[in-house]
Structure formats: C-alpha cells, structure tokens
C-alpha atoms as a PDB file:
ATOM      1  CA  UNK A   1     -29.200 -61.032 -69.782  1.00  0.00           C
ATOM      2  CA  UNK A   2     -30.142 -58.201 -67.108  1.00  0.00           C
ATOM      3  CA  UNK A   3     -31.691 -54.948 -68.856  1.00  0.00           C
ATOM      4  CA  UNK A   4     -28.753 -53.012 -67.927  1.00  0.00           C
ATOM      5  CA  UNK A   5     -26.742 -50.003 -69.266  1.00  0.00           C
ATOM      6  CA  UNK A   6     -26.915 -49.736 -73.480  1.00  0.00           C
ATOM      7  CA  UNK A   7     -30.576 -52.076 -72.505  1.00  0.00           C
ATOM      8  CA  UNK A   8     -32.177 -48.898 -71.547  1.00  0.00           C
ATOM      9  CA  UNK A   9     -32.835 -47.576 -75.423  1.00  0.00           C
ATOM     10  CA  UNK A  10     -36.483 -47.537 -76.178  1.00  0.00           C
ATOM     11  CA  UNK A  11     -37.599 -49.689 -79.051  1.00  0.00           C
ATOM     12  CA  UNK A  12     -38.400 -48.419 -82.457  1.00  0.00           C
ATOM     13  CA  UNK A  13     -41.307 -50.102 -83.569  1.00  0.00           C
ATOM     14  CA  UNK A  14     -40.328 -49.789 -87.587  1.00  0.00           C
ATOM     15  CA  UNK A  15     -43.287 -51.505 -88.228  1.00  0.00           C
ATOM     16  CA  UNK A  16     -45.566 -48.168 -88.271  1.00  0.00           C
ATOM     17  CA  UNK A  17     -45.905 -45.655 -90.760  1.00  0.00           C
ATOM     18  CA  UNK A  18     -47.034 -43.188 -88.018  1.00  0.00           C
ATOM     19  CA  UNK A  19     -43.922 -42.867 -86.243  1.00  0.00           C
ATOM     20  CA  UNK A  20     -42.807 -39.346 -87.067  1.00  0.00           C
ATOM     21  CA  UNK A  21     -46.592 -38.234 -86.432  1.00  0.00           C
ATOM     22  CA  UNK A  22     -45.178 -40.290 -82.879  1.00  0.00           C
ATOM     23  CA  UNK A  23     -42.015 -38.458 -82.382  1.00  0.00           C
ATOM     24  CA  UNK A  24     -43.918 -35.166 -83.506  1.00  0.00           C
ATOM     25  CA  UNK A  25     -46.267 -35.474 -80.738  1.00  0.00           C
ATOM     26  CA  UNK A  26     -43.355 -36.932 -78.443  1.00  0.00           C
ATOM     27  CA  UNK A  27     -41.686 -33.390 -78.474  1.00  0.00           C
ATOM     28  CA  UNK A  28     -44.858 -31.596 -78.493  1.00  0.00           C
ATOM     29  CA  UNK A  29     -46.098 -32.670 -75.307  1.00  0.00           C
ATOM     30  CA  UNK A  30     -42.068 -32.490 -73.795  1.00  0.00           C
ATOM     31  CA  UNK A  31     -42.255 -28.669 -75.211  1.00  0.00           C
ATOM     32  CA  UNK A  32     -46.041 -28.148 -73.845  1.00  0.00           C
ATOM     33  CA  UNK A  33     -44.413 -29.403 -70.432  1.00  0.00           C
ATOM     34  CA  UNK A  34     -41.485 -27.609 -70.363  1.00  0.00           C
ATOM     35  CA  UNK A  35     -43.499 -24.075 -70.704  1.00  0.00           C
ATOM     36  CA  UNK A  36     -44.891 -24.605 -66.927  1.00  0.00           C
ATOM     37  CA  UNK A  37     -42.046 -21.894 -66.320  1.00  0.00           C
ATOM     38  CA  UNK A  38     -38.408 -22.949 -65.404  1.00  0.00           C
ATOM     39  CA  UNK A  39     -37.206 -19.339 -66.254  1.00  0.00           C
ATOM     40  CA  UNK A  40     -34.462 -19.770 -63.934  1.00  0.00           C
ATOM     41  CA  UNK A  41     -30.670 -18.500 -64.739  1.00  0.00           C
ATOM     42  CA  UNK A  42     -27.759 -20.515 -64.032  1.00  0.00           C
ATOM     43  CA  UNK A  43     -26.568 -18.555 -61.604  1.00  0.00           C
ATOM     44  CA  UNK A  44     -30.065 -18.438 -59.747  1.00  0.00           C
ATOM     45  CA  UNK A  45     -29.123 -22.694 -58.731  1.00  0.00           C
ATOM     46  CA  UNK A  46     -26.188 -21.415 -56.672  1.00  0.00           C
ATOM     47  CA  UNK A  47     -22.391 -21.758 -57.989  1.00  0.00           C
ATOM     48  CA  UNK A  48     -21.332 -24.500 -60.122  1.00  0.00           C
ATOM     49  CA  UNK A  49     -19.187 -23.955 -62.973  1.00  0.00           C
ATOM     50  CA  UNK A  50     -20.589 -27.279 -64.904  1.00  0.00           C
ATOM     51  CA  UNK A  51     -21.812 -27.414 -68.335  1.00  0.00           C
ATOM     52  CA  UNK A  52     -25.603 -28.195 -67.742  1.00  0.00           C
ATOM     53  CA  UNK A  53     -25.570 -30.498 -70.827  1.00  0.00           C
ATOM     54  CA  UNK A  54     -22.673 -32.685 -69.137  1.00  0.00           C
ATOM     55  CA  UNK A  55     -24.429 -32.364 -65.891  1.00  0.00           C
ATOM     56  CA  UNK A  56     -27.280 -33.790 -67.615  1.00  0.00           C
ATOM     57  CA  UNK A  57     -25.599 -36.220 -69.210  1.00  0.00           C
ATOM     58  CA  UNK A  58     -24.434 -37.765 -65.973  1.00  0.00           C
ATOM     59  CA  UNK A  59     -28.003 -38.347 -65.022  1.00  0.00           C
ATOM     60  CA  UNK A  60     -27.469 -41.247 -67.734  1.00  0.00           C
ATOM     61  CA  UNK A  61     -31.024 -40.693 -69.621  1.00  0.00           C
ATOM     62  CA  UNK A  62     -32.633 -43.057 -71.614  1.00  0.00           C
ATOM     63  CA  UNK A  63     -32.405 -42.524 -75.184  1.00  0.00           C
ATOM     64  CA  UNK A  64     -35.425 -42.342 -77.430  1.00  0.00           C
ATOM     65  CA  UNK A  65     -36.066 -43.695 -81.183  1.00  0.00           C
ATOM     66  CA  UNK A  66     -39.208 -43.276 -81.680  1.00  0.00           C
ATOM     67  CA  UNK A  67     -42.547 -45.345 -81.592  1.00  0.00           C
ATOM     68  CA  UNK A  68     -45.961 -45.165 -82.002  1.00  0.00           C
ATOM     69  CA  UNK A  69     -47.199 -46.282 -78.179  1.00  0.00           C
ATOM     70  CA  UNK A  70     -47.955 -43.358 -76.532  1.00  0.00           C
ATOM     71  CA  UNK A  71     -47.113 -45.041 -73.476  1.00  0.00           C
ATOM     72  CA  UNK A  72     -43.570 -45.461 -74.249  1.00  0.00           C
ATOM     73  CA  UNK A  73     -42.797 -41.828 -75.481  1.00  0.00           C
ATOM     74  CA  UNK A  74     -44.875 -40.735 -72.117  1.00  0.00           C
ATOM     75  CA  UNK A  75     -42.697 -42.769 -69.897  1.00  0.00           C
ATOM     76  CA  UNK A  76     -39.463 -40.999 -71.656  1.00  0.00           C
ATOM     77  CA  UNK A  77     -40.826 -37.494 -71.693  1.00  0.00           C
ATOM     78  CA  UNK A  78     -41.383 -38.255 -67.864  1.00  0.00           C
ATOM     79  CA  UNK A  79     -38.015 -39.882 -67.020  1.00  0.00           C
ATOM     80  CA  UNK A  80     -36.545 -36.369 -68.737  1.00  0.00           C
ATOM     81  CA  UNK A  81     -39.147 -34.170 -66.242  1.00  0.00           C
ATOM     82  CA  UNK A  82     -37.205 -35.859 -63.661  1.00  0.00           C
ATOM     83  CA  UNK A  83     -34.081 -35.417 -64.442  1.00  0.00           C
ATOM     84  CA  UNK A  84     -34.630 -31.187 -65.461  1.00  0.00           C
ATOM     85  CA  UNK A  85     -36.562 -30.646 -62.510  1.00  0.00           C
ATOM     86  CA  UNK A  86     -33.715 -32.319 -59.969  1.00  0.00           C
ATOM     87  CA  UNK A  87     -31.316 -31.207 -61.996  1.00  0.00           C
ATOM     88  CA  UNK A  88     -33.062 -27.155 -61.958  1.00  0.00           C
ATOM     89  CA  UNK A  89     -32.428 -27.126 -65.764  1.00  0.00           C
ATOM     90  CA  UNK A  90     -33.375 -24.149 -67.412  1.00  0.00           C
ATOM     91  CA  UNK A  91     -35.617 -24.398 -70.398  1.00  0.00           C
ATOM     92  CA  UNK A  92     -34.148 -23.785 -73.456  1.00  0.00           C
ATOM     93  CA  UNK A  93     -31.152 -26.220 -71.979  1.00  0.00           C
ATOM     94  CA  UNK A  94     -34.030 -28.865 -71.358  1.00  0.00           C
ATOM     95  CA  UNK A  95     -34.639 -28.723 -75.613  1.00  0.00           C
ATOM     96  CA  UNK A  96     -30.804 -29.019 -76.481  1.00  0.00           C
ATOM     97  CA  UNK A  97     -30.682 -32.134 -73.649  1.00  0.00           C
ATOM     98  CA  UNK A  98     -33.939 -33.833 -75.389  1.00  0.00           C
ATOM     99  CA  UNK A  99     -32.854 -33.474 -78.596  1.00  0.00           C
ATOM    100  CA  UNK A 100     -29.309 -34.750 -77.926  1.00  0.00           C
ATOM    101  CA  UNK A 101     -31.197 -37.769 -76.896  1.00  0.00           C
ATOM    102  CA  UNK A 102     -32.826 -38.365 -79.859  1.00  0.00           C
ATOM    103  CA  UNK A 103     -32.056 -41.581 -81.935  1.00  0.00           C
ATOM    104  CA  UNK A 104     -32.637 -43.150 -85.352  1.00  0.00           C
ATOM    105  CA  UNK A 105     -35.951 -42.020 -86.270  1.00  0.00           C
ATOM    106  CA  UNK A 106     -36.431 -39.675 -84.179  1.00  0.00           C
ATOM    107  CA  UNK A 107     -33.348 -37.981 -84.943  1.00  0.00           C
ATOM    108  CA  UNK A 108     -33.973 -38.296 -88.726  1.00  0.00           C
ATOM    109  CA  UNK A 109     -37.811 -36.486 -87.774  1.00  0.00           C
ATOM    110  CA  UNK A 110     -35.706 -33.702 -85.776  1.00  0.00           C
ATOM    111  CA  UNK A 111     -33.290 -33.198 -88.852  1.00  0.00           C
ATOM    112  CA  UNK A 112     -36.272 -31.942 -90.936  1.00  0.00           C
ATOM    113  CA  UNK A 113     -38.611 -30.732 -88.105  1.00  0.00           C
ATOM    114  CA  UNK A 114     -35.713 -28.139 -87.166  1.00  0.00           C
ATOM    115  CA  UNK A 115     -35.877 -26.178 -90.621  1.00  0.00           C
ATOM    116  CA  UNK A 116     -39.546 -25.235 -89.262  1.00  0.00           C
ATOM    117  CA  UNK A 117     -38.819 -24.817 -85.530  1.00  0.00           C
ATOM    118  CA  UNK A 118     -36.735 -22.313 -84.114  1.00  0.00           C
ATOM    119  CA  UNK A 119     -35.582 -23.869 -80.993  1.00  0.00           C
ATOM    120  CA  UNK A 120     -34.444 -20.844 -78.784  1.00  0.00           C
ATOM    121  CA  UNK A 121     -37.989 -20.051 -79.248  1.00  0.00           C
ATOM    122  CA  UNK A 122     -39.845 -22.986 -78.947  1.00  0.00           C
ATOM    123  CA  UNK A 123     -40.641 -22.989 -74.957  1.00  0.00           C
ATOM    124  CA  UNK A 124     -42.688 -19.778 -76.035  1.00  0.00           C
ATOM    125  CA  UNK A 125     -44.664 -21.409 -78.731  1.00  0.00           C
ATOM    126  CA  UNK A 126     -48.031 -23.816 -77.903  1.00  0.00           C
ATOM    127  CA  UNK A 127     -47.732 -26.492 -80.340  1.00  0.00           C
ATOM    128  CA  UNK A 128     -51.203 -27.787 -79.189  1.00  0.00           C
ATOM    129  CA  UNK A 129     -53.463 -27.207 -82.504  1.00  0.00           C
ATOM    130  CA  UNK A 130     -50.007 -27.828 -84.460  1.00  0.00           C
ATOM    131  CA  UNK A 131     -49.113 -30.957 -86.501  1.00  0.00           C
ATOM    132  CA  UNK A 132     -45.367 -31.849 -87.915  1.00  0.00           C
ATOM    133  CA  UNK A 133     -45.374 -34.375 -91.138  1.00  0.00           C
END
C-alpha cells in the first residue's frame, strides 16, 4: 500500500522509556522556534474571516505520537514551521495548532505538562535550561 492519507502519523516507538523526555524536548525546541517573533494580529494578514485553527487544519499536518529519534520529532516540528509561516500564523495560535496535533503519548505527556505550563504565555518563556518529567 502507498503511504497515503491516515499513513502520514509518525510512529511511536513504545519501546523507550525516554519518550516523554522526547516529546518534552519535541515542544521545547517547537516553542524555542516559535519565539523568533510572529507577533502579527489577524487582521495585520489582510481580511479573512477564517478560524486560523481550521485554516490550519486544511494544511492537513502530520500528526505526532511521540518518539525518541530526534530526527523524527525534527522533521515534524519543521513540517509545522512550514505550514505557520505560509499560513502567517500568529504565535500563541501556532501552540493551540501543535498541541491539537498531538497523539497518544504525546498527548498523555501534554495532559500533565499543561498543569506546569501556562500556554498563553509560553512563546515568552525560554525553556532552554528547562526539563519536563
């Protein structure tokens, strides 16, 4: 079969005990990226009266599960660049979109992460010398 459509989920690899320190540094590095500065309001992109999140969603981004290759979780922090810079998202919509793409154990690392973050703040806040267990 062709890797097509519901194909496009990245792999879990259950195997590893390390794969919430993964997804930790996963949405570290997305966060670290995202403060570059994309202060822009909606209304700065010109007029359209779409939801950004459904605009986003029609980009058709991959999900993510989690894993421990850092190759994998770099390849899916840079397929969501892509889509928030053509798409001129604004930052704290670029957290809400990655985290609605969250999956299994990523989403079950987010669940508990989230008591700890405060996510209309996080763009502001350098997670670099900062570890989530």
């Amino acid at each position: 079969m062709s890797g097509r459509g519901r194909g496009r989920n990245i792999p879990v690899d259950e195997s590893s005990p390390d794969s919430n320190a993964s997804i930790a540094q996963l949405l570290r590095l997305l966060v670290e990226q995202q403060g570059g500065g994309n202060d822009q309001s909606s209304s700065s992109r010109g007029p359209s009266n779409d939801d950004p999140q459904e605009r986003f969603r029609r980009q058709k981004p991959m999900e993510f599960s989690g894993t421990k290759d850092p190759f994998i979780a770099e390849s899916w922090i840079k397929s969501m660049e892509v889509i928030f810079e053509y798409l001129q998202t604004p930052d704290l919509e670029r957290s809400r979109c990655a985290i609605y793409m969250l999956r299994d154990d990523a989403m079950l690392w987010w669940e508990g992460a989230k008591l700890t973050v405060d996510v209309t703040n996080c763009i502001k806040i350098s997670y670099k010398n900062r570890e989530f267990i």
